[in-house]
Each structure stands twice: as structure tokens, then as C-alpha cells.
N, C-alpha and C. Protein backbone atom coordinates (compact mmCIF):
# COMPACT_ATOMS: atom_id res chain seq x y z
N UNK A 1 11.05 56.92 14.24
CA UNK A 1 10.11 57.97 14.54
C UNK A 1 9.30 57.61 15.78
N UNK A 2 9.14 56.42 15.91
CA UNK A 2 8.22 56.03 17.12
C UNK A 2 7.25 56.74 17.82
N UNK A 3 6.06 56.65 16.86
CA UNK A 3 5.08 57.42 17.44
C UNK A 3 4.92 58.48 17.88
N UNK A 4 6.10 59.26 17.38
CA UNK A 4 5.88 60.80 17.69
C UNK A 4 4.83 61.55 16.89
N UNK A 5 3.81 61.34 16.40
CA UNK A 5 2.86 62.25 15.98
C UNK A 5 2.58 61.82 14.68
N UNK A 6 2.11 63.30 14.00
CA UNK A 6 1.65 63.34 12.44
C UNK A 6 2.50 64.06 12.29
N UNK A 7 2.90 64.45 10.58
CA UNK A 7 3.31 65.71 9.72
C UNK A 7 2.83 65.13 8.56
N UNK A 8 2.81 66.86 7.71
CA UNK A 8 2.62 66.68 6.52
C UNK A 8 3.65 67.13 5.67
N UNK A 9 4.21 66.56 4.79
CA UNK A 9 5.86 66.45 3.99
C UNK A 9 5.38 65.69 2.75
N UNK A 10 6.02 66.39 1.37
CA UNK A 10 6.06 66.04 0.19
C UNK A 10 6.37 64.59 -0.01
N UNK A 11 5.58 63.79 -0.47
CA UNK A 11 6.01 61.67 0.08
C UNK A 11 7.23 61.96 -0.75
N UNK A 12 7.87 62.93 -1.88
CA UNK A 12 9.20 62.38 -2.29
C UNK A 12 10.34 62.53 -1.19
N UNK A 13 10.21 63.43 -0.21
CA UNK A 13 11.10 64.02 0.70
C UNK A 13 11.42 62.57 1.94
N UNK A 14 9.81 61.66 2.17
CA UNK A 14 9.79 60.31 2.79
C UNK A 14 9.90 59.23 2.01
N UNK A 15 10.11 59.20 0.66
CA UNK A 15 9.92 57.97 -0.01
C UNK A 15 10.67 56.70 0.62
N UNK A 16 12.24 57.08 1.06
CA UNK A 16 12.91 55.58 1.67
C UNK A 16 12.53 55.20 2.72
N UNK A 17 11.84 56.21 3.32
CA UNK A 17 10.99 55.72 4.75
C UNK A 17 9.73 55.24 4.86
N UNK A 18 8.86 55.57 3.73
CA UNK A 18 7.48 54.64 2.97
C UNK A 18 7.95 53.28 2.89
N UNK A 19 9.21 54.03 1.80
CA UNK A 19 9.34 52.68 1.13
C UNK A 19 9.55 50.89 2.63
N UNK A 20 10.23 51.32 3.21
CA UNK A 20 11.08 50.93 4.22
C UNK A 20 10.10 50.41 5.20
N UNK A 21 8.80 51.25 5.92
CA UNK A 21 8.12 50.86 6.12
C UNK A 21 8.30 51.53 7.83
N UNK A 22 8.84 52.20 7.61
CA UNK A 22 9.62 53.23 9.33
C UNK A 22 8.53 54.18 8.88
N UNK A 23 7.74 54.60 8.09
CA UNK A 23 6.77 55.58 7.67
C UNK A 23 5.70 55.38 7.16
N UNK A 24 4.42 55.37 7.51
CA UNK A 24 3.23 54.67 6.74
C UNK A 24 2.29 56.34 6.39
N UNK A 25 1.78 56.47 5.62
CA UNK A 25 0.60 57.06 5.23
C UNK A 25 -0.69 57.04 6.15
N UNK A 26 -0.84 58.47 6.70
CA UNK A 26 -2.20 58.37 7.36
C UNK A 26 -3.11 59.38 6.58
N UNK A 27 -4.37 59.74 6.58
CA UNK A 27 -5.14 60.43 5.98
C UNK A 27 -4.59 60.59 4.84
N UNK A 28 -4.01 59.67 4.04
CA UNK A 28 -4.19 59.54 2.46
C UNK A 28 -4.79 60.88 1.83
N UNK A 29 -6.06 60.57 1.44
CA UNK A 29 -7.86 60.97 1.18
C UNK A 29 -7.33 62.22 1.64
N UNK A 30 -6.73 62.69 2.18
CA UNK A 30 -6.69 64.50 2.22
C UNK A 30 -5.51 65.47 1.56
N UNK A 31 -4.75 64.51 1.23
CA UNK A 31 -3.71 65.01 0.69
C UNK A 31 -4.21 65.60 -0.37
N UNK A 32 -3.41 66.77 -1.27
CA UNK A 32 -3.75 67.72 -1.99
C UNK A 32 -3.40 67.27 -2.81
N UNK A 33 -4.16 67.23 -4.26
CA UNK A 33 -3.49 66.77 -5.45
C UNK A 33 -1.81 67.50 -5.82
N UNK A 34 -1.66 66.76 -6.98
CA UNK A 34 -0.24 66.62 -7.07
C UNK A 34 -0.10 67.88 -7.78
N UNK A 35 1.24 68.54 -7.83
CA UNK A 35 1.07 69.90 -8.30
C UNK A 35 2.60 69.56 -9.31
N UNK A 36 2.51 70.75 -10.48
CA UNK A 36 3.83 70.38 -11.44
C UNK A 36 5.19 71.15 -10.91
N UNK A 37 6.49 70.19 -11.54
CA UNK A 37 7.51 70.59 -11.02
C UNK A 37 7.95 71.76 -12.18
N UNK A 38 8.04 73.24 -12.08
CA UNK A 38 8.69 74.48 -13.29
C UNK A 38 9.91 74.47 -13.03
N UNK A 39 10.65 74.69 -14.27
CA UNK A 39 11.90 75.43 -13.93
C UNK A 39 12.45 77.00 -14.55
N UNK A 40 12.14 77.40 -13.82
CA UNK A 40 12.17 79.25 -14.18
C UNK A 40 13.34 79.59 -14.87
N UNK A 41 13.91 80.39 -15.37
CA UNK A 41 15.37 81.09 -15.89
C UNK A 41 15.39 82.36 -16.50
N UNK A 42 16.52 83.06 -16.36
CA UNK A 42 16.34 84.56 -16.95
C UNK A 42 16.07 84.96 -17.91
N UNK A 43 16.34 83.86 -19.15
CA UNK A 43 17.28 83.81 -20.28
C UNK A 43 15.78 84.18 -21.49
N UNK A 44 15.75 85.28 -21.83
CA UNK A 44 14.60 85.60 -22.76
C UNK A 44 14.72 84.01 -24.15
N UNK A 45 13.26 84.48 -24.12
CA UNK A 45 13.22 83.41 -25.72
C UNK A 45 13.63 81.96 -25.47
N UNK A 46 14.23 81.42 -26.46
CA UNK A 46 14.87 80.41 -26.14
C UNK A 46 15.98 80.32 -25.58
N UNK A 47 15.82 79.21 -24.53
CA UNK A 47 16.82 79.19 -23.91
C UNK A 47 18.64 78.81 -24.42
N UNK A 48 19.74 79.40 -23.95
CA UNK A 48 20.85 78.77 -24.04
C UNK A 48 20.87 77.17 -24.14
N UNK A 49 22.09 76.48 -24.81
CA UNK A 49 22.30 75.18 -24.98
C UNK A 49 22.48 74.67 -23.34
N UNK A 50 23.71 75.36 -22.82
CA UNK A 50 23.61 75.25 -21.16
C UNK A 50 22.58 75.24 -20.58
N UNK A 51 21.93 76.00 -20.72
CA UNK A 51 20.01 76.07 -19.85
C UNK A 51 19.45 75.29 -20.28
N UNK A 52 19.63 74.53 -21.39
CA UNK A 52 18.57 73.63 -21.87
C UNK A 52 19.24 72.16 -21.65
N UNK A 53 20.62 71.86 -21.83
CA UNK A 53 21.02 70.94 -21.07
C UNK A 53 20.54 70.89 -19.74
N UNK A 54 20.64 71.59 -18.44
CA UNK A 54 20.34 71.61 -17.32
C UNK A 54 19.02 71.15 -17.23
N UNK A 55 18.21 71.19 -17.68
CA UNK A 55 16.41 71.29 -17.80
C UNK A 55 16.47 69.89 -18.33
N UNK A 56 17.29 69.74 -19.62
CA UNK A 56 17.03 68.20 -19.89
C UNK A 56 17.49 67.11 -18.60
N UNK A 57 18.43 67.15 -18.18
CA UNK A 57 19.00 66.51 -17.04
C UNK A 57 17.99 66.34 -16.05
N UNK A 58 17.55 67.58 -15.36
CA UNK A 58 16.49 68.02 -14.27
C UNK A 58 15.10 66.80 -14.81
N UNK A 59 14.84 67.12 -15.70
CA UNK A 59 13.63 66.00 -16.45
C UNK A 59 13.98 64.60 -16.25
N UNK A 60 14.75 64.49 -16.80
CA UNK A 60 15.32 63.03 -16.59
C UNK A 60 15.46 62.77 -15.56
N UNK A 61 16.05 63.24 -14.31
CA UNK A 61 16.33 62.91 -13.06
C UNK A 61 15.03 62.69 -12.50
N UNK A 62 14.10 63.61 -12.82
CA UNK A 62 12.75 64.00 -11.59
C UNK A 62 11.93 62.71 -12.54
N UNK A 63 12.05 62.42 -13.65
CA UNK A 63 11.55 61.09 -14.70
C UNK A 63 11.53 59.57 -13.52
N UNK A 64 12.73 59.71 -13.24
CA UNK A 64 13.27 58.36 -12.72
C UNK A 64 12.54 58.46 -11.44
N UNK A 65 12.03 59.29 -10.55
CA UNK A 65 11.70 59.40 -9.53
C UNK A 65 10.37 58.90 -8.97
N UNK A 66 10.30 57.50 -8.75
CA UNK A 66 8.88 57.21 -8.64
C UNK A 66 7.56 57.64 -7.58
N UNK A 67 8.44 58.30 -6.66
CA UNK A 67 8.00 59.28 -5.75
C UNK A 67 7.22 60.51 -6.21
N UNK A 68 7.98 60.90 -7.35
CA UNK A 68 7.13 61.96 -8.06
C UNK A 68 6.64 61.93 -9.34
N UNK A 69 5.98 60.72 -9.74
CA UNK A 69 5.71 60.07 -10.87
C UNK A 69 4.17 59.85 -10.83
N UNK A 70 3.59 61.09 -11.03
CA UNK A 70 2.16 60.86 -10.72
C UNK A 70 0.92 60.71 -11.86
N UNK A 71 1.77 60.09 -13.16
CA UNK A 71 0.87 59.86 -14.20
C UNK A 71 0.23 58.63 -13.85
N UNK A 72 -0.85 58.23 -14.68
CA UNK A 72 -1.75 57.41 -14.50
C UNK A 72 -1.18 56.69 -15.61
């Protein structure tokens, strides 16, 4: 990146570049708290076994993600 500027981008979208150290955090302190990840679907009531597989997966995946792991 070499000193080309600022942006502001979701840190999961930079995490290997945090991580890595090609990307550092500036104005921290202004960033907007963390907001939740939904997953919408058509499917009245309860959902299908398929829809609810998908959602379980989606959880688990976004689980593992320490980028977006913003419990205390």
C-alpha cells in the first residue's frame, strides 16, 4: 500500500493485512461499533431443513472468524 492514504473498510475484509502488518489501524477511537451479521430468507415460519442447514454452516463459518468475533 505504501502510504497511499486512509480508508475506511470492514477490519474482516483487511484482517491478513492487519494481521501481516502491510496494514495498521489509524483512528481506532472512531470506528463505529460493531453491528450484527442477519440472514434474511423467504421461507415463512420455520425455516426448511436446507435453510436451516445453510444458516447453521454460515454461523459456524462467521464463528471461526476472529475478525468478526466481537464478544467480550
Amino acid at each position: 500500500m505504501a502510504g497511499r492514504g486512509t480508508t475506511r473498510v470492514l477490519s474482516c475484509m483487511i484482517a491478513p493485512q492487519l494481521e501481516s502488518g502491510e496494514l495498521e489501524l489509524v483512528l481506532d477511537e472512531t470506528a463505529p461499533p460493531a453491528a450484527p451479521v442477519h440472514v434474511v430468507h423467504k421461507e415463512p415460519g420455520n425455516a426448511s431443513a436446507r435453510i436451516r442447514a445453510i444458516v447453521d454452516f454460515l454461523v459456524e463459518q462467521l464463528r471461526r472468524e476472529p475478525s468478526l468475533n466481537y464478544r467480550s
